[in-house]
N, C-alpha and C. Protein backbone atom coordinates (compact mmCIF):
# COMPACT_ATOMS: atom_id res chain seq x y z
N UNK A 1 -6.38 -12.20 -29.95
CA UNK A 1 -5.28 -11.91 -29.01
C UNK A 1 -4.45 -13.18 -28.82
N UNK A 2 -3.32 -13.17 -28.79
CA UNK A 2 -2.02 -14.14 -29.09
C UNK A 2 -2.20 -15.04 -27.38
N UNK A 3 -2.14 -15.75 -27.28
CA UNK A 3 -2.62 -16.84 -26.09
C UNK A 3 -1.79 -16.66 -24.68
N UNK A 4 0.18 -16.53 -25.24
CA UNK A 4 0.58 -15.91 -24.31
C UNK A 4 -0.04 -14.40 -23.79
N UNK A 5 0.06 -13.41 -24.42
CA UNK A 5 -0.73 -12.13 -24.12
C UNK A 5 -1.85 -12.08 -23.39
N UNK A 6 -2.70 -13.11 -23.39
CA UNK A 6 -4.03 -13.51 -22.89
C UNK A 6 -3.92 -13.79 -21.52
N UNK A 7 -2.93 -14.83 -21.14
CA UNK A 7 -2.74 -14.93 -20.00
C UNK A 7 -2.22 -13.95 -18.86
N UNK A 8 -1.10 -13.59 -19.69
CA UNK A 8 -0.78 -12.17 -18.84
C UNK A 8 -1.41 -11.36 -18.34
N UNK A 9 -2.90 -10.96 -19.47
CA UNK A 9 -4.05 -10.05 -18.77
C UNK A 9 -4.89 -10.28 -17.73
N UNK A 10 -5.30 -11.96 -18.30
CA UNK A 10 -5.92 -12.34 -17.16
C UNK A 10 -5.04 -12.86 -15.77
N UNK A 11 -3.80 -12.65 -15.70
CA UNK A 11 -3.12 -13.12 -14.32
C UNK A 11 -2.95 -11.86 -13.79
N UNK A 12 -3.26 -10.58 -14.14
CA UNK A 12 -3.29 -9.47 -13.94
C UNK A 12 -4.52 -9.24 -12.95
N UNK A 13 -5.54 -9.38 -13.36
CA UNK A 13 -6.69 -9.62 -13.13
C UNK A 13 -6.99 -10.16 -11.75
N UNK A 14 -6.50 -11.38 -11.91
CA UNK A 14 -6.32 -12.59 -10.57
C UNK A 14 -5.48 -12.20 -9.94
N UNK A 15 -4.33 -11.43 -10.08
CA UNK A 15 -3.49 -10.98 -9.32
C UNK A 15 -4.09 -9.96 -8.26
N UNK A 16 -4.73 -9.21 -8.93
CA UNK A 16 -5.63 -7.88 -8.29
C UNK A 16 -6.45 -8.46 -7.31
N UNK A 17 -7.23 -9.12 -7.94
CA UNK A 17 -8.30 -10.28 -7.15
C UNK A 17 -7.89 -10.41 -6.13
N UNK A 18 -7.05 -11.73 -5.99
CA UNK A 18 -6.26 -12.14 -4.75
C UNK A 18 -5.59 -10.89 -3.58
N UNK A 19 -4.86 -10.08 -4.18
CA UNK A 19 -4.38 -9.24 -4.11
C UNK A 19 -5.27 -8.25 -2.65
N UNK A 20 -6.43 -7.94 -3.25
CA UNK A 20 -7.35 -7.11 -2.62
C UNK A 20 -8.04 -7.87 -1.73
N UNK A 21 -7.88 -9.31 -1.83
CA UNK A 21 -8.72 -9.95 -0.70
C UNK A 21 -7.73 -10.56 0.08
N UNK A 22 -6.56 -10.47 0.01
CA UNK A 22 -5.50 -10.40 1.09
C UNK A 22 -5.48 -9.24 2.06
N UNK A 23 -5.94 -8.04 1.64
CA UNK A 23 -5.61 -6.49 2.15
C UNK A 23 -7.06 -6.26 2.61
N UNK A 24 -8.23 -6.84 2.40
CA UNK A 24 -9.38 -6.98 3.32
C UNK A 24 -9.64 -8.07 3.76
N UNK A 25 -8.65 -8.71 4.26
CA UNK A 25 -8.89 -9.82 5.14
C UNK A 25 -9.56 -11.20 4.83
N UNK A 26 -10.38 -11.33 3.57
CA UNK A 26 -10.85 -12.41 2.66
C UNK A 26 -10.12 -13.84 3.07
N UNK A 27 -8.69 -13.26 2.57
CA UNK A 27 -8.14 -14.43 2.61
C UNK A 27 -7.18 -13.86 3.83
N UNK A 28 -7.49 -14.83 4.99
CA UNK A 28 -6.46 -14.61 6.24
C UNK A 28 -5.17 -14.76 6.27
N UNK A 29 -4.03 -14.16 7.15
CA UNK A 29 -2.75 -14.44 7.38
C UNK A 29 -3.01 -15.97 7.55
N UNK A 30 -1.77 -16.93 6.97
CA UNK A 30 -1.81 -18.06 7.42
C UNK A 30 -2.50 -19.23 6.59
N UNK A 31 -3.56 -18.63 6.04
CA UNK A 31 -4.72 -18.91 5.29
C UNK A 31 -3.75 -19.98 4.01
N UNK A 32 -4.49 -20.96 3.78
CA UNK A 32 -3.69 -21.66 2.76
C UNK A 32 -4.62 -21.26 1.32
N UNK A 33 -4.00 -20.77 0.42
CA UNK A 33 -4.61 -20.63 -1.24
C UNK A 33 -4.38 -21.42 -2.08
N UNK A 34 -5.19 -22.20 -2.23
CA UNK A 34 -5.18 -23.80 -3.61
C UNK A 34 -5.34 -23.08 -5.08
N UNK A 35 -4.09 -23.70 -6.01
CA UNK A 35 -4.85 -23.01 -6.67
C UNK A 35 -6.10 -23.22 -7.83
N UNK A 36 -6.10 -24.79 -7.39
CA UNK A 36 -7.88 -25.15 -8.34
C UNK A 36 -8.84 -24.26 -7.48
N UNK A 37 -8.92 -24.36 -6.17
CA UNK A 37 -10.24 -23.79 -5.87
C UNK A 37 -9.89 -22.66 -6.20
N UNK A 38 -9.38 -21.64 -6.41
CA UNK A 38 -9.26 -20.02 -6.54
C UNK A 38 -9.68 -20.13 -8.09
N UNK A 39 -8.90 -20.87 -8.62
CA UNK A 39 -9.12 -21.03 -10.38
C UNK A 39 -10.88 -21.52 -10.90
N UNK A 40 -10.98 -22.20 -10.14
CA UNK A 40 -12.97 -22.30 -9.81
C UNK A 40 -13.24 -21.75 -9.38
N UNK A 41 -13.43 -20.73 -8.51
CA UNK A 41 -13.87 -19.83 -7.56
C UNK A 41 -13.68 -18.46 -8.86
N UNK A 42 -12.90 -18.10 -9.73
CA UNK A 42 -12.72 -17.21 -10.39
C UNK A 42 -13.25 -17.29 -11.76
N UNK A 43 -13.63 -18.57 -12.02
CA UNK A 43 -13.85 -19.34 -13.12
C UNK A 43 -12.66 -18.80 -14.73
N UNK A 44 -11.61 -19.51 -13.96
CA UNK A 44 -9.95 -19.21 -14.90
C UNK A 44 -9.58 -20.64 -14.70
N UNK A 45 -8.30 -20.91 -16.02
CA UNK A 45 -7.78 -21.81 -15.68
C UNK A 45 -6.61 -21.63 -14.50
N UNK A 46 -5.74 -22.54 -14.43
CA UNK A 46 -4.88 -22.96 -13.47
C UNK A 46 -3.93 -21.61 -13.76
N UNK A 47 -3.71 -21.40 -15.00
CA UNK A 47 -2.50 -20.85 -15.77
C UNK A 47 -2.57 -19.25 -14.63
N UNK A 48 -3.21 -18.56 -15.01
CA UNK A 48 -2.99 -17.37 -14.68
C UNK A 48 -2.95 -17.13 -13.26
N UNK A 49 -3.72 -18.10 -12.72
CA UNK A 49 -3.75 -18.33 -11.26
C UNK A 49 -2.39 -18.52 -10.51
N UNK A 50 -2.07 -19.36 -11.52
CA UNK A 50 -0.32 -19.91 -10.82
C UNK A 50 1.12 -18.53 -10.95
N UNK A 51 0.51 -17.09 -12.19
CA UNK A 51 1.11 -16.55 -12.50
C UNK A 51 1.03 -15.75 -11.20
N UNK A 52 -0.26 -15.12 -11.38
CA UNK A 52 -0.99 -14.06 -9.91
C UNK A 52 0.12 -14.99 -8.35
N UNK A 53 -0.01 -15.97 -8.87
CA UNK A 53 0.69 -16.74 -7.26
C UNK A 53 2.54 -16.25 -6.90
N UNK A 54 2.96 -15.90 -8.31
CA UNK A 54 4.33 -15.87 -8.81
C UNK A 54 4.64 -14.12 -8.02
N UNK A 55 3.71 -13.29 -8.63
CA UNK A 55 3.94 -11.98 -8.60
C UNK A 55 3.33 -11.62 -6.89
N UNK A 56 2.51 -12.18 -6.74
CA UNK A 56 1.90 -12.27 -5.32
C UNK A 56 3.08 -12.73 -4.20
N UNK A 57 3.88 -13.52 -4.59
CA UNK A 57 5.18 -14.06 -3.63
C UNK A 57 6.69 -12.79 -3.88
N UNK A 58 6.88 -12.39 -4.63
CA UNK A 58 7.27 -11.31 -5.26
C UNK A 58 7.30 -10.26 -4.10
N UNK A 59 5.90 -9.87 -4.26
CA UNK A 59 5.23 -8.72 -3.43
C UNK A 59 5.70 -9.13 -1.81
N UNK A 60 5.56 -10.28 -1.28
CA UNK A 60 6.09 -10.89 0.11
C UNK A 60 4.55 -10.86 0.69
N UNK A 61 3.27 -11.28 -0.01
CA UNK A 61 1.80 -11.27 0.43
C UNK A 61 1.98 -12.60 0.60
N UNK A 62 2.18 -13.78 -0.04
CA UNK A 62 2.26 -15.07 0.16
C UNK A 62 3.56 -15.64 -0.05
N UNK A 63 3.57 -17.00 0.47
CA UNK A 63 4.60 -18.02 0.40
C UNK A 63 4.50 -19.04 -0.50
N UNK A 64 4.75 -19.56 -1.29
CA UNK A 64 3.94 -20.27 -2.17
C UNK A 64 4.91 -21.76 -1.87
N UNK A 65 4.08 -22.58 -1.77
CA UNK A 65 4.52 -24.45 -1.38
C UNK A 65 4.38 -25.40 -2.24
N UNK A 66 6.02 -25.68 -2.32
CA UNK A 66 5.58 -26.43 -3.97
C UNK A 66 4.71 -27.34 -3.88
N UNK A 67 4.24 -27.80 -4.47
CA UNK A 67 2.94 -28.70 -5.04
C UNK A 67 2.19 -28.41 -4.05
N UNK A 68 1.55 -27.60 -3.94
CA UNK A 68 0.96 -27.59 -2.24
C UNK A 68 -0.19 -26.58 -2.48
N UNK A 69 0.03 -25.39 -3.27
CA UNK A 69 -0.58 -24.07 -3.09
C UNK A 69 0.53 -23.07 -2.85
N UNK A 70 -0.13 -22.45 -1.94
CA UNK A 70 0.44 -20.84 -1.29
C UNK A 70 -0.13 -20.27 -0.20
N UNK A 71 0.49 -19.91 0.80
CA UNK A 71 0.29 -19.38 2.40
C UNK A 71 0.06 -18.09 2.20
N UNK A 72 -0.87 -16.97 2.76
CA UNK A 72 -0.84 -15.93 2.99
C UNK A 72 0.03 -15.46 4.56
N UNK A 73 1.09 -14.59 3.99
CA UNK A 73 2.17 -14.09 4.64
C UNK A 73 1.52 -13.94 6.21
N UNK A 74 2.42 -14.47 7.27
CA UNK A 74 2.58 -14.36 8.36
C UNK A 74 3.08 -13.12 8.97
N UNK A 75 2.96 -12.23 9.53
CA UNK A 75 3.62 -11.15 10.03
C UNK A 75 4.14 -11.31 11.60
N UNK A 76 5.34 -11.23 12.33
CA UNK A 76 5.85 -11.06 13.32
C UNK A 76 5.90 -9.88 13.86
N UNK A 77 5.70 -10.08 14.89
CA UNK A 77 5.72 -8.33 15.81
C UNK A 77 7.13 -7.63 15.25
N UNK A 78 8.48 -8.68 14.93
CA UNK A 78 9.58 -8.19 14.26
C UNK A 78 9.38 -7.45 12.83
N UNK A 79 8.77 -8.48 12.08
CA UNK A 79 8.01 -7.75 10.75
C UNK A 79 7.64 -6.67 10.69
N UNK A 80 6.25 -6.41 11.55
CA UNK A 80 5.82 -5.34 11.19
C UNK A 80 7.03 -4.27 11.84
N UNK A 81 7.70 -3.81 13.01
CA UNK A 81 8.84 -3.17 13.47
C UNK A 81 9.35 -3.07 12.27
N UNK A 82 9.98 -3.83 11.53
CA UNK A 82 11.18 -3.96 10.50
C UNK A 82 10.11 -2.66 9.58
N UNK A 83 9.60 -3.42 8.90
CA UNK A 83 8.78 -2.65 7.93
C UNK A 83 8.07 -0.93 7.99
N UNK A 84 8.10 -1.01 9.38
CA UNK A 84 7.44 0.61 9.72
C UNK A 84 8.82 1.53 10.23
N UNK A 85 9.89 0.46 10.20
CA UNK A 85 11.32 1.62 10.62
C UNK A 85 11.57 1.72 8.88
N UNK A 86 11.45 1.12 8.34
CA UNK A 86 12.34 0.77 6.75
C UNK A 86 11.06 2.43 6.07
N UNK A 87 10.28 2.25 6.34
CA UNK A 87 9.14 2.98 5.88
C UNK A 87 9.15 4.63 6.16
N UNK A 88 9.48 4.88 7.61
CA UNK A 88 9.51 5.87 8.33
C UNK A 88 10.72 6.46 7.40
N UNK A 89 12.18 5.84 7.29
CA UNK A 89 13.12 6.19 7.35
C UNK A 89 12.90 6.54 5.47
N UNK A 90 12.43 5.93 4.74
CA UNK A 90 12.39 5.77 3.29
C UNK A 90 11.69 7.60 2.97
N UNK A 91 10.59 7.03 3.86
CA UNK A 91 9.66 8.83 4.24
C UNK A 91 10.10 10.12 4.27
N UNK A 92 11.38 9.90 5.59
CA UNK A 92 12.11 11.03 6.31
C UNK A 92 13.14 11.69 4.72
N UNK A 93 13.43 10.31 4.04
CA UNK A 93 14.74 10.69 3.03
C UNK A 93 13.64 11.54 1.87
N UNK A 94 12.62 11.04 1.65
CA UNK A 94 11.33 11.78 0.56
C UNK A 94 11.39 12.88 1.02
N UNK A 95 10.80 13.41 2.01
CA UNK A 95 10.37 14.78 2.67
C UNK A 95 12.38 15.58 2.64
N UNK A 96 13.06 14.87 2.81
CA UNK A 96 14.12 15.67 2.48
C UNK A 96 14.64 16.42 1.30
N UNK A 97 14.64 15.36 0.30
CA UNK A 97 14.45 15.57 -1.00
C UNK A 97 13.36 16.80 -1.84
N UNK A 98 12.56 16.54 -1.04
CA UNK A 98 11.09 17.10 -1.42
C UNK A 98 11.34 18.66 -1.04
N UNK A 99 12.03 19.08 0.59
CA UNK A 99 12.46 20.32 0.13
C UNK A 99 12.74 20.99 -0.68
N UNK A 100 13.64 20.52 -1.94
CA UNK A 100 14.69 20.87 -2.97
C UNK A 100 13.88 21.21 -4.42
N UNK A 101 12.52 20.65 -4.16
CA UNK A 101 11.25 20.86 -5.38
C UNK A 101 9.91 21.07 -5.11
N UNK A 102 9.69 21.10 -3.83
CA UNK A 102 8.59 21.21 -3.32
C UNK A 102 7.83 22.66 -4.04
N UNK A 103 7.06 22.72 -4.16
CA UNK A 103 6.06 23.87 -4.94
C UNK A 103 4.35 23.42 -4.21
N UNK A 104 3.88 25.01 -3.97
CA UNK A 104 2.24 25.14 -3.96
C UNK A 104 1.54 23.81 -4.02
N UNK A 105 1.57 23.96 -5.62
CA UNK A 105 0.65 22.41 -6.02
C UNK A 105 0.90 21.06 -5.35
N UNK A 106 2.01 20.95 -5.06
CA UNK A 106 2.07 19.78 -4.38
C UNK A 106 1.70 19.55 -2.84
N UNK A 107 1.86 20.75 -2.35
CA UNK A 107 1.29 20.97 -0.92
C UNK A 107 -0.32 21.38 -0.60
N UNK A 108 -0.38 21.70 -1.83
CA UNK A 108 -1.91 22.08 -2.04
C UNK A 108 -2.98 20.55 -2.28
N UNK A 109 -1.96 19.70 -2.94
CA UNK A 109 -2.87 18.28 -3.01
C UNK A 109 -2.63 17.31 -1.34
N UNK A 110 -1.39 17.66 -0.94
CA UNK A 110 -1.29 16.91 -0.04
C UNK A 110 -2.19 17.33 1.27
N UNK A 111 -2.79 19.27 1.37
CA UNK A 111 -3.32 19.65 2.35
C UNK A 111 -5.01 18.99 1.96
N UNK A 112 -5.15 18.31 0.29
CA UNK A 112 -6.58 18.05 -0.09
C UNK A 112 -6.54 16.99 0.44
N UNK A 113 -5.80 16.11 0.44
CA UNK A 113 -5.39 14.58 1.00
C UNK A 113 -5.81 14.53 2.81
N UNK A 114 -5.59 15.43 3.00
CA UNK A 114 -5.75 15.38 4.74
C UNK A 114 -6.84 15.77 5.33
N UNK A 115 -7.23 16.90 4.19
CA UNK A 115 -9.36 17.25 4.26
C UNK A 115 -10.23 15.90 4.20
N UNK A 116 -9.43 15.17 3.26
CA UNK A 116 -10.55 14.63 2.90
C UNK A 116 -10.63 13.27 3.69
N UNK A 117 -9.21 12.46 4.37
CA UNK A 117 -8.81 11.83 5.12
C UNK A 117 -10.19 12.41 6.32
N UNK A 118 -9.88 13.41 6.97
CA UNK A 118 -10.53 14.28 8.27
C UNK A 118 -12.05 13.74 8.03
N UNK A 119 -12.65 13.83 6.74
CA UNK A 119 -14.10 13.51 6.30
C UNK A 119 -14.12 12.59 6.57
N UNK A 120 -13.36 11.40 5.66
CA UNK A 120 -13.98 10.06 6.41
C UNK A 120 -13.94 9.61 7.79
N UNK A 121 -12.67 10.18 8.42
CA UNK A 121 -12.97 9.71 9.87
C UNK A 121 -13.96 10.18 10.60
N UNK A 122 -14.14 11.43 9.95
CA UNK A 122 -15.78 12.41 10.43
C UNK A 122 -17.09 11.07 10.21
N UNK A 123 -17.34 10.64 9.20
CA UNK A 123 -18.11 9.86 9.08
C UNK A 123 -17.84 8.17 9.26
N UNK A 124 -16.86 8.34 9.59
CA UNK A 124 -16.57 6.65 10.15
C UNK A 124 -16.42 5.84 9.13
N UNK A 125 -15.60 6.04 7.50
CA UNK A 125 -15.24 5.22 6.72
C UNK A 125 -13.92 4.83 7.01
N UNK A 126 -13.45 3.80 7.45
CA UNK A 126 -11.88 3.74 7.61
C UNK A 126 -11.65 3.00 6.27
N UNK A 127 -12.25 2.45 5.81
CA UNK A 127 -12.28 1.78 4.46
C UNK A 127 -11.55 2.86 3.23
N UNK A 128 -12.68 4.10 3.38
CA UNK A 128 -11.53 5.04 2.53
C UNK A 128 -10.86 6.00 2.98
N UNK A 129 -10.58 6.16 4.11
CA UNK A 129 -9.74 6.59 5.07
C UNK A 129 -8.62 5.82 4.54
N UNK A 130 -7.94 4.41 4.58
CA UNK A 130 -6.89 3.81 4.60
C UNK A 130 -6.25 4.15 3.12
N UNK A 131 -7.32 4.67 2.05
CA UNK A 131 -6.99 4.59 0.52
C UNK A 131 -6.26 5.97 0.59
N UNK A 132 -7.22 7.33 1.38
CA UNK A 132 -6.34 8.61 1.19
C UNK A 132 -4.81 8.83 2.11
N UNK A 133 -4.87 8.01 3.08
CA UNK A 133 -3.81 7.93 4.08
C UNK A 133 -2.73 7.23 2.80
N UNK A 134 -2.83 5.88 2.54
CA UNK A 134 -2.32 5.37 1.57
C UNK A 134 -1.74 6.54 0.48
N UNK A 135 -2.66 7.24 -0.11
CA UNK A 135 -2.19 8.23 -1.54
C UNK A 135 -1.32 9.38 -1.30
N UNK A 136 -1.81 9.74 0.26
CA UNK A 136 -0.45 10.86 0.87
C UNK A 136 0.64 10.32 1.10
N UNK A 137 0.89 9.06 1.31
CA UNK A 137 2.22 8.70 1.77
C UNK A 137 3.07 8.11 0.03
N UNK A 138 2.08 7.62 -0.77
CA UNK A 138 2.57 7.78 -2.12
C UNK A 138 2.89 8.77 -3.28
N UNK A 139 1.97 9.87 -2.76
CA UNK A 139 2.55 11.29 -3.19
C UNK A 139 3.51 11.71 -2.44
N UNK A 140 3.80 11.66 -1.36
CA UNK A 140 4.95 12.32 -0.16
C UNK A 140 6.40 11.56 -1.47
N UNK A 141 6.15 10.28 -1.22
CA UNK A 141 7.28 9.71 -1.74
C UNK A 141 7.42 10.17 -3.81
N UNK A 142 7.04 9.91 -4.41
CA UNK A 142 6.51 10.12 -6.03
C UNK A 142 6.96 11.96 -5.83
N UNK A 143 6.99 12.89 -5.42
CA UNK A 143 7.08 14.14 -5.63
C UNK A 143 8.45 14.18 -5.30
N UNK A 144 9.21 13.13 -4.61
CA UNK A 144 10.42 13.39 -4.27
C UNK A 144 11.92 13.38 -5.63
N UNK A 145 10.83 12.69 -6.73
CA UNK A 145 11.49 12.40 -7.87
C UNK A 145 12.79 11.42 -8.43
N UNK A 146 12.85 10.54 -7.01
CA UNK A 146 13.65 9.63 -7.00
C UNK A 146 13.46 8.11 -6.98
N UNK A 147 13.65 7.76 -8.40
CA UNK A 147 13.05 6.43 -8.92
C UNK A 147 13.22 5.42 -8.29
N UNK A 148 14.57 5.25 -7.72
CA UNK A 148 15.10 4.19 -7.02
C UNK A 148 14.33 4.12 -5.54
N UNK A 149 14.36 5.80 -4.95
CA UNK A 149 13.88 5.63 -3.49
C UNK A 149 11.76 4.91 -4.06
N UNK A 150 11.39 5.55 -4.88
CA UNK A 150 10.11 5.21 -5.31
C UNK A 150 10.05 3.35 -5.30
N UNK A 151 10.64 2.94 -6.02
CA UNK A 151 10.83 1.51 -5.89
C UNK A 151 10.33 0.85 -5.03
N UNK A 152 12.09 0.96 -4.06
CA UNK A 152 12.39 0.48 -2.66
C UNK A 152 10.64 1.05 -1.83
N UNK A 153 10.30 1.99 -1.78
CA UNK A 153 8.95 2.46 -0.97
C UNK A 153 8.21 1.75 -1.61
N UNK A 154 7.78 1.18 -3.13
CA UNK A 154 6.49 0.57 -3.14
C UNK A 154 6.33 -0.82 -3.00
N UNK A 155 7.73 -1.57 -2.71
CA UNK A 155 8.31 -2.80 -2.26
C UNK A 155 7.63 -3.05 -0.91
N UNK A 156 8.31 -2.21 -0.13
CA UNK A 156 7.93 -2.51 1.48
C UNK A 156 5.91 -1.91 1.49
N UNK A 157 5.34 -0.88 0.84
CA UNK A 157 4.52 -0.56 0.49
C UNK A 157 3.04 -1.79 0.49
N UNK A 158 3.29 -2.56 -0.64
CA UNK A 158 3.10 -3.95 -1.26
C UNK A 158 2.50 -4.51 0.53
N UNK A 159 3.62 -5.08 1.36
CA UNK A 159 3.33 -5.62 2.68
C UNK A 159 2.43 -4.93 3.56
N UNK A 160 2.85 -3.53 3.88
CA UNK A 160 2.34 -2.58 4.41
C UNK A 160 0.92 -2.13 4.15
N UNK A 161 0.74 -2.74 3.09
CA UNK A 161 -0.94 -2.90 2.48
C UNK A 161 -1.84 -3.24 3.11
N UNK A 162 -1.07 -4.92 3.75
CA UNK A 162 -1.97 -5.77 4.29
C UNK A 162 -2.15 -5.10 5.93
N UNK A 163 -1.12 -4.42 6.56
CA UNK A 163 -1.25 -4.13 8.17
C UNK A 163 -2.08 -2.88 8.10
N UNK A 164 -2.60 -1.86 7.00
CA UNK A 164 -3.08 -0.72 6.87
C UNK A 164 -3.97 -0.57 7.43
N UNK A 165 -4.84 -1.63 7.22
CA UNK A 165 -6.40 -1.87 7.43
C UNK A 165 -6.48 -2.08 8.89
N UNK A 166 -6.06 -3.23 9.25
CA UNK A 166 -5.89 -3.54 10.77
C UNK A 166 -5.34 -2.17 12.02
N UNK A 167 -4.25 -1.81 11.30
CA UNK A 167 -3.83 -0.93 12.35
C UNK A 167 -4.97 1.01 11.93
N UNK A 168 -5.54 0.68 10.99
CA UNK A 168 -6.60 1.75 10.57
C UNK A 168 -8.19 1.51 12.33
N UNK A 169 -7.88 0.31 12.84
CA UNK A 169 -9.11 -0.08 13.80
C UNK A 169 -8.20 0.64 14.78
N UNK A 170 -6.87 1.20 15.35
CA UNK A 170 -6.51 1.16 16.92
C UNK A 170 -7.04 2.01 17.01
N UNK A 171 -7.91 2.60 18.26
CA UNK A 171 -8.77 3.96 18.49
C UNK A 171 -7.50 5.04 18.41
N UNK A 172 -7.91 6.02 17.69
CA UNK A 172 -6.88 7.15 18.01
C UNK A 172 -5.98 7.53 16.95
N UNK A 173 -5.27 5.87 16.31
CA UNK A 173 -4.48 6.03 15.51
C UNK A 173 -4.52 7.13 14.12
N UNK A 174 -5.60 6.49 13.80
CA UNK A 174 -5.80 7.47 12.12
C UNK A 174 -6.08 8.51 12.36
N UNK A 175 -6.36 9.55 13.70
CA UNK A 175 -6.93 10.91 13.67
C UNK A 175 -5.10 11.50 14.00
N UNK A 176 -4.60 10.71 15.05
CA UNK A 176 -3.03 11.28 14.89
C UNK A 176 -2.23 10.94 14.01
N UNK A 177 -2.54 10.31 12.72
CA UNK A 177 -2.03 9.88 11.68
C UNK A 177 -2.05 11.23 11.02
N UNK A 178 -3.34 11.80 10.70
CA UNK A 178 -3.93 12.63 10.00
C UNK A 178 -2.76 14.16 10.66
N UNK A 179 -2.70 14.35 11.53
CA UNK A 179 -2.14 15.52 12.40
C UNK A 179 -1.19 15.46 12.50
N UNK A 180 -0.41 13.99 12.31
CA UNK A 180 0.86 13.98 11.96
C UNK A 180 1.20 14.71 10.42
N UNK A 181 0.66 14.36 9.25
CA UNK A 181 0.24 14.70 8.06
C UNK A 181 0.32 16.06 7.85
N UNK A 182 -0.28 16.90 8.60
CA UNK A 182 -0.74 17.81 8.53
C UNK A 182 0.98 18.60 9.09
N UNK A 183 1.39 18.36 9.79
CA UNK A 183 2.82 18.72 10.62
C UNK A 183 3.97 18.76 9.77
N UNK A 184 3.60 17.44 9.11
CA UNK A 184 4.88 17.44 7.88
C UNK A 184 4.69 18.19 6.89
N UNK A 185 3.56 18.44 6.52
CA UNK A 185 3.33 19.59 5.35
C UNK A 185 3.48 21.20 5.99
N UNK A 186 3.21 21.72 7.18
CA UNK A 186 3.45 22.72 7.76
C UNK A 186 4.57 23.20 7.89
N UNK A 187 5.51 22.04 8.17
CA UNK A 187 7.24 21.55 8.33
C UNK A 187 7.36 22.37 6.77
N UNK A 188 6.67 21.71 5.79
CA UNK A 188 7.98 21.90 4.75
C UNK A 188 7.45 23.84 4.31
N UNK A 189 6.05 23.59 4.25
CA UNK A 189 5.47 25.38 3.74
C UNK A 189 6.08 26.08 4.56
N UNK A 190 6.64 26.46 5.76
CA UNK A 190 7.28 27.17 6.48
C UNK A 190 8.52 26.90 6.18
N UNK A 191 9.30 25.88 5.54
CA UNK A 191 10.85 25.81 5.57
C UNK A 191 10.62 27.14 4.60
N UNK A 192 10.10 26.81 3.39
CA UNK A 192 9.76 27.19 2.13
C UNK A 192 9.57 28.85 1.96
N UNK A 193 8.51 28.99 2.73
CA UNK A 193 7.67 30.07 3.01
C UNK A 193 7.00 29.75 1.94
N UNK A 194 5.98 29.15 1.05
CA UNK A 194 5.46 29.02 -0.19
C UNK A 194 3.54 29.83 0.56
N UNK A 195 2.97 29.16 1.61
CA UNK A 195 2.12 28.87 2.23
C UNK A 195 2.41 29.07 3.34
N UNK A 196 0.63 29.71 4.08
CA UNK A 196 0.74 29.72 5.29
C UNK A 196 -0.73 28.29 5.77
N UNK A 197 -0.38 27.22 6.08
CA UNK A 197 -1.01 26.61 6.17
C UNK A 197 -1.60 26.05 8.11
């Protein structure tokens, strides 16, 4: 395998890495990321580490300081506001759209999405609770068939990663998350008449 190519896979890799231990808390808001120790800690060189750091700042997960490392992203009470109006509103334009093609199958995965959401909170996984909450709001958007709005949603998405988990702990939240879910799909099978759900 050609050496550039090599790296790419493995900054892929490290990207994920980092990536997922930003969104479970591993590595804290604020948190400074070196990148020898991560590159020892992963046992990689510098190279792919510094790439994962590139695409990771990209995403708006870190800040990266020249010669310094890289900060894991700070969030402001403004932030998160900004990000959950930009989100809501990105949503509202999907589910509009989504009228215009909406079919069975797609309401049929999104009513499986909310069963199975209901289970884990039944058994107290918020862990994969946050993954099916997560996949309904990426199918809501992806069925709408609009590449550009898809984008822009997995942009702000990316950030929204990291608050998922956290705001997955407020008592209450994820069961009226779920019922919210459930409302918007009722919303559209009745615009429709496809389903009586």
């Amino acid at each position: 395998m050609p050496e550039d190519i090599k790296y790419l896979v493995l900054s892929e890799v490290v990207y994920q890495n980092i990536r997922e231990s930003i969104i479970d808390c591993k590595y804290k808001s604020g948190q400074r990321l070196l990148l020898k120790k991560i590159a020892d800690e992963m046992k990689v060189s510098i190279t792919p580490v510094r790439e994962a750091f590139k695409k990771l700042e990209k995403d708006g997960l870190i800040r990266i300081v020249p010669n310094n490392g890289a900060i894991v992203i700070v969030f402001t009470l403004r932030d998160v506001v900004e990000l959950y109006d930009i989100r809501r509103q990105l949503e509202c334009l999907a589910v509009e759209l989504l009228t215009d093609t909406i079919n069975k199958k797609i309401l049929d995965e999104l009513v499986e999405i909310c069963d199975k959401s209901d289970s884990c909170l039944k058994k107290g996984n918020l862990n994969l609770y946050v993954i099916y909450n997560n996949e309904f709001h990426q199918l809501l958007v992806k069925s709408a068939q609009n590449q550009r709005l898809i984008k822009l949603y997995n942009e702000i998405s990316r950030q929204l990663s990291i608050l998922a988990r956290k705001t997955a702990n407020f008592p209450g939240k994820p069961k009226k998350s779920v019922a919210e879910h459930r409302e918007i799909i009722k919303a559209m099978a009745q615009k429709l008449s496809l389903i009586h759900i």
